[in-house]
Protein backbone atom coordinates (compact mmCIF):
# COMPACT_ATOMS: atom_id res chain seq x y z
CA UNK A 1 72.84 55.35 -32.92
CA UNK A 2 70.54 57.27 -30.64
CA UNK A 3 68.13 58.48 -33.47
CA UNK A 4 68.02 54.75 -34.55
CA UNK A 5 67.13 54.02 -30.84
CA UNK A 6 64.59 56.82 -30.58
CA UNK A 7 63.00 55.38 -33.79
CA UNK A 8 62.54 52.35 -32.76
CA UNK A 9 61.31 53.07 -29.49
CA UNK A 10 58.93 55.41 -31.61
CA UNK A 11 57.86 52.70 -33.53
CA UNK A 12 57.41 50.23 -30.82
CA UNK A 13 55.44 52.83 -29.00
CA UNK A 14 53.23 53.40 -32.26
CA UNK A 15 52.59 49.69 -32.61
CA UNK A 16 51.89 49.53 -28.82
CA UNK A 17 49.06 52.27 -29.16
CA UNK A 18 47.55 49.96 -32.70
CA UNK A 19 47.87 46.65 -30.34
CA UNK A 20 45.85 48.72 -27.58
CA UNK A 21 42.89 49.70 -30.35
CA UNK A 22 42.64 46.23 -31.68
CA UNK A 23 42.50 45.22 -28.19
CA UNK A 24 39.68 47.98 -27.71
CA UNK A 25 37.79 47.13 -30.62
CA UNK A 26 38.35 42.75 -29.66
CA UNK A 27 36.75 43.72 -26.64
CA UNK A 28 33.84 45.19 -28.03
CA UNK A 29 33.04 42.51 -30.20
CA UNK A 30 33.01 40.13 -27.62
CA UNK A 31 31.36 42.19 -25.18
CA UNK A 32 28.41 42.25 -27.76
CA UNK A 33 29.00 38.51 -28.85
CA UNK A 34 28.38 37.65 -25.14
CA UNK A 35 25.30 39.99 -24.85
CA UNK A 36 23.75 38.76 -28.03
CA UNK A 37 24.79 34.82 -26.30
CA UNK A 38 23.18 36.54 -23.21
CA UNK A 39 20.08 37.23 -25.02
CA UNK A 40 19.78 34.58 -27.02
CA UNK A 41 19.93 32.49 -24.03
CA UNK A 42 17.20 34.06 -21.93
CA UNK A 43 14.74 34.21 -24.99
CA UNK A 44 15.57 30.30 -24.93
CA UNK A 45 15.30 29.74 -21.47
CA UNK A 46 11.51 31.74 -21.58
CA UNK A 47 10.39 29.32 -24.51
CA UNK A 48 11.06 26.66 -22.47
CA UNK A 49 9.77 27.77 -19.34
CA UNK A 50 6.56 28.31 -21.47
CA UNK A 51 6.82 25.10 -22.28
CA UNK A 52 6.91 23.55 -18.84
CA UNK A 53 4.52 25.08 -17.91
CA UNK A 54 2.20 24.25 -20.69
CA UNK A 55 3.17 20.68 -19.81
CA UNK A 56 2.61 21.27 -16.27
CA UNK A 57 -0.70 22.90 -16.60
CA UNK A 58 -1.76 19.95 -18.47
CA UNK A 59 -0.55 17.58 -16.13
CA UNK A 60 -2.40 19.29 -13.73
CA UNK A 61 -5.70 19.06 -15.50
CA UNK A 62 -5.02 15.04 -16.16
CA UNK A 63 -4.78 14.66 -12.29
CA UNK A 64 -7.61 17.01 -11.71
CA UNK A 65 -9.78 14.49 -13.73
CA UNK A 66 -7.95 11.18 -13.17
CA UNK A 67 -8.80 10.45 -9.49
CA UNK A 68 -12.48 10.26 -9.42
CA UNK A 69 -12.96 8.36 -12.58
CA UNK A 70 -9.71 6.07 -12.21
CA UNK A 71 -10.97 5.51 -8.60
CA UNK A 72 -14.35 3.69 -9.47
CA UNK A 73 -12.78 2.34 -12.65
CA UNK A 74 -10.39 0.78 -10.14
CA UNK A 75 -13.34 -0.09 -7.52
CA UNK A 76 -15.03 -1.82 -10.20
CA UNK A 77 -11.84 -3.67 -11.28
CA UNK A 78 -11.36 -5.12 -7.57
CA UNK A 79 -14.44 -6.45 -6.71
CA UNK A 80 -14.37 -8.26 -10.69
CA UNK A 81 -10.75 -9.40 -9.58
CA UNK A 82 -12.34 -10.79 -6.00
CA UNK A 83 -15.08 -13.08 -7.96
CA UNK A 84 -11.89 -14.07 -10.19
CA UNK A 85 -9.06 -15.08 -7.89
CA UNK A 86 -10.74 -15.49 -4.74
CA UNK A 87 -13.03 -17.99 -5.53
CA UNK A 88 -17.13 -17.57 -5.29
CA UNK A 89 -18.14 -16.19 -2.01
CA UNK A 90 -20.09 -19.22 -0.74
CA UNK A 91 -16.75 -21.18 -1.08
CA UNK A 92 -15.14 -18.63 0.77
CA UNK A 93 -18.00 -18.17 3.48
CA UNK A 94 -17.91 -22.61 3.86
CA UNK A 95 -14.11 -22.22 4.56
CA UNK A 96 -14.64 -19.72 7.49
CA UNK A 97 -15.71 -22.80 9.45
CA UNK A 98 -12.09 -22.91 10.83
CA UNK A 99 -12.48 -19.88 12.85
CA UNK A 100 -15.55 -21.39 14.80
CA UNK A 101 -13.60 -22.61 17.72
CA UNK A 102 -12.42 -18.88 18.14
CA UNK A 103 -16.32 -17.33 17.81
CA UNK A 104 -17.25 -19.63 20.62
CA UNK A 105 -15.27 -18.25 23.40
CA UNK A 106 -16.45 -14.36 22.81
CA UNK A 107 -17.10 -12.62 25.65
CA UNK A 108 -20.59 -12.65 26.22
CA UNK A 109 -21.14 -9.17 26.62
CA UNK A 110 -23.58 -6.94 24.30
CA UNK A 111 -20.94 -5.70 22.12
CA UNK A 112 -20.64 -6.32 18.07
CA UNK A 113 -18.46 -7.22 16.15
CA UNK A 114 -16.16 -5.52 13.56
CA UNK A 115 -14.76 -6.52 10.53
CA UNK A 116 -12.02 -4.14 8.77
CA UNK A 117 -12.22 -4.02 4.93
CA UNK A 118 -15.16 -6.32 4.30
CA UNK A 119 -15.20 -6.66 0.78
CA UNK A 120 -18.20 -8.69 -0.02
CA UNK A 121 -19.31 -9.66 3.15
CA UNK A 122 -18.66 -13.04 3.34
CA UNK A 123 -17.47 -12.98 7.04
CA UNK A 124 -20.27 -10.92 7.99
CA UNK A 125 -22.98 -13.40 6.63
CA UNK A 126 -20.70 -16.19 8.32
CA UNK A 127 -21.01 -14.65 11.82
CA UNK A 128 -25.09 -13.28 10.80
CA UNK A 129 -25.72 -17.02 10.07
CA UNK A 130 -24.55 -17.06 14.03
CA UNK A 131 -26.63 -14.57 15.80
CA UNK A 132 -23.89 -12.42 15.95
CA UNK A 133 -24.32 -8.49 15.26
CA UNK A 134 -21.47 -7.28 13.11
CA UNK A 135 -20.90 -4.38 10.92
CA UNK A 136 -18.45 -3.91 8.32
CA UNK A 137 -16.08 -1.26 7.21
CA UNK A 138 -14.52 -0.75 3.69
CA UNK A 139 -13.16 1.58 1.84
CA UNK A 140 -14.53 0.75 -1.90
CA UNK A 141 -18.28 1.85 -2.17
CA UNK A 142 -18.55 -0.79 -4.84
CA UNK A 143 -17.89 -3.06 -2.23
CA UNK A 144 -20.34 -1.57 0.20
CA UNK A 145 -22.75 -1.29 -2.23
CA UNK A 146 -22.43 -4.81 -2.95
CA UNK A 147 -22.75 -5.90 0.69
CA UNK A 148 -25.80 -3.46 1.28
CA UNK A 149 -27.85 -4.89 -1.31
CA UNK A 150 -27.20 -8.32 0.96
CA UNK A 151 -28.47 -6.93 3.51
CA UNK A 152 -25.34 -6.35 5.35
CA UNK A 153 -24.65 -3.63 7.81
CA UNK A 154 -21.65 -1.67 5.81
CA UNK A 155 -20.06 1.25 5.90
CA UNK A 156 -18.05 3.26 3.33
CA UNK A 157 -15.09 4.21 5.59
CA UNK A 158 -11.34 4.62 5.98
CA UNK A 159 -10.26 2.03 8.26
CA UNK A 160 -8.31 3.85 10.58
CA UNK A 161 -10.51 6.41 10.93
CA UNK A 162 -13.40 4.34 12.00
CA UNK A 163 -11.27 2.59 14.06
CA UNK A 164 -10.08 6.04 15.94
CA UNK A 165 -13.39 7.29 16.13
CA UNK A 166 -14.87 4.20 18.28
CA UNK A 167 -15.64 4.06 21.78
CA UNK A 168 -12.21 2.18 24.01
CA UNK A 169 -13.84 -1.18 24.67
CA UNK A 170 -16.51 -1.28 22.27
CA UNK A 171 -16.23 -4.38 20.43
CA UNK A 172 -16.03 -8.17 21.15
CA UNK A 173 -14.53 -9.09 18.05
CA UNK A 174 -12.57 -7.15 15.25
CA UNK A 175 -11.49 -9.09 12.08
CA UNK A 176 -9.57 -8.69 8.73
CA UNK A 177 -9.38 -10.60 6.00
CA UNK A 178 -6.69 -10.06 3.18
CA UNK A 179 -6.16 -6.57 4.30
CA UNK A 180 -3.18 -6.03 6.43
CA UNK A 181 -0.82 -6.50 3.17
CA UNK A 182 -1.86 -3.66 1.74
CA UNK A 183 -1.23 -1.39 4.37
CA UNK A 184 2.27 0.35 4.85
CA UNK A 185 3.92 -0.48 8.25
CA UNK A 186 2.81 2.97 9.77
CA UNK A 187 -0.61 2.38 9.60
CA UNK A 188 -0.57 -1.27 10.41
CA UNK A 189 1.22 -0.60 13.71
CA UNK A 190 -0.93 2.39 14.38
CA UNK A 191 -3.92 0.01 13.04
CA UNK A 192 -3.14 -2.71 16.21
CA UNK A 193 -3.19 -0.58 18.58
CA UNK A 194 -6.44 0.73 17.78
CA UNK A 195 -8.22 -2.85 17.71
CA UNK A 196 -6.46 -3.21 20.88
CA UNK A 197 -8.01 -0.30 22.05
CA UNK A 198 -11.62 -0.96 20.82
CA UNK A 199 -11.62 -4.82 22.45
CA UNK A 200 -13.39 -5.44 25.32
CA UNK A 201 -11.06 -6.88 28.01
CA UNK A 202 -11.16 -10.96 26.39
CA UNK A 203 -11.88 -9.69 22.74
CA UNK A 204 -10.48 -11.35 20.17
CA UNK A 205 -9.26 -10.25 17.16
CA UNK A 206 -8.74 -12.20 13.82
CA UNK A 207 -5.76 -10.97 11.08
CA UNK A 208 -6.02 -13.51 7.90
CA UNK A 209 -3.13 -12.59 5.31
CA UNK A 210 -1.56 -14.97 2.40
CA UNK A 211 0.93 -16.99 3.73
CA UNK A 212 4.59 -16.65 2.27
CA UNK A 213 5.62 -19.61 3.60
CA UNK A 214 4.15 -21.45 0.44
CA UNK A 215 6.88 -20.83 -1.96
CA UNK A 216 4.20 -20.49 -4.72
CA UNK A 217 2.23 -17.72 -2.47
CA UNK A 218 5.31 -15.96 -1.84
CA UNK A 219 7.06 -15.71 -5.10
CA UNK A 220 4.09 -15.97 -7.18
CA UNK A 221 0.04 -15.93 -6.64
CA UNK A 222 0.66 -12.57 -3.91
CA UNK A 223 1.50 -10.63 -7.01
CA UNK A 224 -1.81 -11.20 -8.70
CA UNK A 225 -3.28 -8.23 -6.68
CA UNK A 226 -1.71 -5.10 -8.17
CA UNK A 227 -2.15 -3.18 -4.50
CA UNK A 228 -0.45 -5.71 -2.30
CA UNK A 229 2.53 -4.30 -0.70
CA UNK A 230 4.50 -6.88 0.57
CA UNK A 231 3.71 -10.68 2.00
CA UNK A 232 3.82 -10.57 6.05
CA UNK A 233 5.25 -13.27 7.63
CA UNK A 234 4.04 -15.43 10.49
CA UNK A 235 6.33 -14.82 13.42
CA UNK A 236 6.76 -10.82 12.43
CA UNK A 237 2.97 -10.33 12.80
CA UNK A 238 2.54 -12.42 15.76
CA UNK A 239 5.39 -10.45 17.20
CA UNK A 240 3.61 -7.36 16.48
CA UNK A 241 0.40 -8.26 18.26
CA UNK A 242 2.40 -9.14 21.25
CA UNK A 243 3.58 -5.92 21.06
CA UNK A 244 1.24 -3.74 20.96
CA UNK A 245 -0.52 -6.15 24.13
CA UNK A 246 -2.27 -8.80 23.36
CA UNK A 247 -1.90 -11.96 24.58
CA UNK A 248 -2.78 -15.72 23.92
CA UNK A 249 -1.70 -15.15 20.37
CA UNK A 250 -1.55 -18.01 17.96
CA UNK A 251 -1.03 -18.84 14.20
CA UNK A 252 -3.47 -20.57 12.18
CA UNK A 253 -2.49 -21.48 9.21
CA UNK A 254 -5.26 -22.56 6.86
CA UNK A 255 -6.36 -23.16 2.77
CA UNK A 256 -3.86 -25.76 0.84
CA UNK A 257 -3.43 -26.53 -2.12
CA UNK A 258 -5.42 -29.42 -3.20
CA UNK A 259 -3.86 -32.90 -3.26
CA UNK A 260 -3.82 -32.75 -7.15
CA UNK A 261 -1.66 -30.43 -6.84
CA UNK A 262 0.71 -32.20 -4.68
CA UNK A 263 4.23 -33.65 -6.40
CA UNK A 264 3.80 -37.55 -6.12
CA UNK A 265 5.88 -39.45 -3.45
CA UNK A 266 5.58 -39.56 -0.10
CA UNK A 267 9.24 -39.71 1.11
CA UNK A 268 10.84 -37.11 3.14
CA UNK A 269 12.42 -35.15 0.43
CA UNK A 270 8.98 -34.91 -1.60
CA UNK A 271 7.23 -34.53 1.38
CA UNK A 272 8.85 -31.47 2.53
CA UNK A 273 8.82 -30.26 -1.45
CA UNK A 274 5.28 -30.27 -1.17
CA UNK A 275 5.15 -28.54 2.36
CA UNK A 276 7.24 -25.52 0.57
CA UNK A 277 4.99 -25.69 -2.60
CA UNK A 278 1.05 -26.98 -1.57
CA UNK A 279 1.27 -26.04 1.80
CA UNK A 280 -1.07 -23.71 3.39
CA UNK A 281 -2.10 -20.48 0.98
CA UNK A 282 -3.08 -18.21 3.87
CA UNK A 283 -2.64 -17.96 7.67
CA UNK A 284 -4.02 -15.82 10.33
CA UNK A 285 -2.92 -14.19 13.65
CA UNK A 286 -5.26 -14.77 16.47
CA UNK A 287 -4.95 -12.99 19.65
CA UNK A 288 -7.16 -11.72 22.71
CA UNK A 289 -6.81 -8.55 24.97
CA UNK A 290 -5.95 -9.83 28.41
CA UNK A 291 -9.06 -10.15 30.73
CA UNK A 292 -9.71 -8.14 33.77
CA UNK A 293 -8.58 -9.12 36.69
């Protein structure tokens, strides 16, 4: 019985030592399975680096070229799009006519007038037509361009800057037209104070903007224009101008649709249908710096 034992123990112990080569030899291969996985990986991993890069690089060159050439392709496109959907700029320049009760009570001191984002001058010849010296500020030279060969005093220009770089109490008037949606909040707050700054004590300043409470302006005709942000309401800009310190602010609410547009009717439930729809297309926030005491 004990040979048979130390036979089998023999033979268990022989096996044992065969399990422990295979086991050896398993972990070989897999050590150079996982290296050659390694490898493999890393040589895949360059490629595709490469590859990003190349992409990269290239992207790199497209916005190397893009920006000056897309700019005046996209100058170009905005004044065509004004002459479109704005209307002809002597129709525009007769509708001004609203904001003559405002021109009247400047201040009369020798200061000009500014007006922020001109586009193609039609306020400026409005208030020339007046005796009043203005100059203009925009930020598309096709634009300026436009309004120099007028004969208007323009000048290529970010807003803000211009604004930050003018004397405190330098102008009598500062105006806007169609400009303030385009600007993120930021620089429209930042943007008030400045004009606030700039007024003379009883300067007025003029923000025109389309008017979202005309359902159709709102939902619809404020998308035309690819670079509007978002449509500004009445009471949050008027709110704003408070804000920042001016005073006698009002809302003027101006340009609606014509009466051919109008749903037929005239009781109260069409009435108010076409208040929502054919109501007023744009509106502006007027507002003075408080005179000196």
């Amino acid at each position: 019985k004990f040979g048979a034992l130390a036979y089998t123990v023999q033979q268990l112990y022989q096996r044992h030592n065969e399990l422990e080569k295979e086991l050896r030899l398993t972990h070989q291969s897999l050590e150079k399975s996982q290296h050659d996985v390694d490898r493999a990986y890393a040589i895949l991993q360059s490629k595709q680096h490469q590859q990003l890069l190349q992409v990269d690089t290239a992207s790199v060159s497209q916005r190397a070229l893009m920006p000056v050439d897309l700019q005046a392709a996209l100058d170009t496109y905005y004044l065509a799009f004004e002459d479109a959907h704005r209307g002809p700029s002597d129709v525009i320049q007769a509708g001004l006519n609203d904001y003559e009760v405002i021109v009247q009570q400047l201040p009369a001191v020798d200061a000009p007038a500014l007006d922020l984002g001109c586009g193609r001058g039609e306020w400026l010849l409005w208030l020339q037509e007046r005796g009043i010296t203005a100059t203009g500020v925009d930020g598309n030279p096709v634009m300026v361009e436009h309004c120099q060969q007028r004969g208007l005093a323009v000048i290529h220009a970010d807003l803000l800057s211009h604004l930050q770089s003018l004397p405190s109490h330098s102008q009598r008037l500062v105006t806007s037209f169609h400009v303030i949606e385009h600007l993120p909040f930021d620089v429209l707050f930042v943007m008030l104070r400045e004009i606030h700054r700039v007024l003379v004590p009883g300067g007025w300043m003029i923000l025109e903007t389309p008017n979202p409470e005309n359902v159709l302006v709102g939902s619809h005709t404020f998308y035309h224009d690819f670079s509007h942000r978002s449509p500004i309401t009445p009471s949050s800009i008027e709110f704003l101008g408070q804000y920042q310190g001016f005073v006698n602010t009002q809302i003027l609410r101006r340009n609606p649709y014509p009466k051919s547009a109008r749903v037929v009717g005239s009781d109260a439930l069409t009435e108010r249908v076409n208040g929502h729809l054919c109501g007023p297309q744009d509106f502006a926030l007027i507002a003075q710096t408080p005179v000196a005491s």
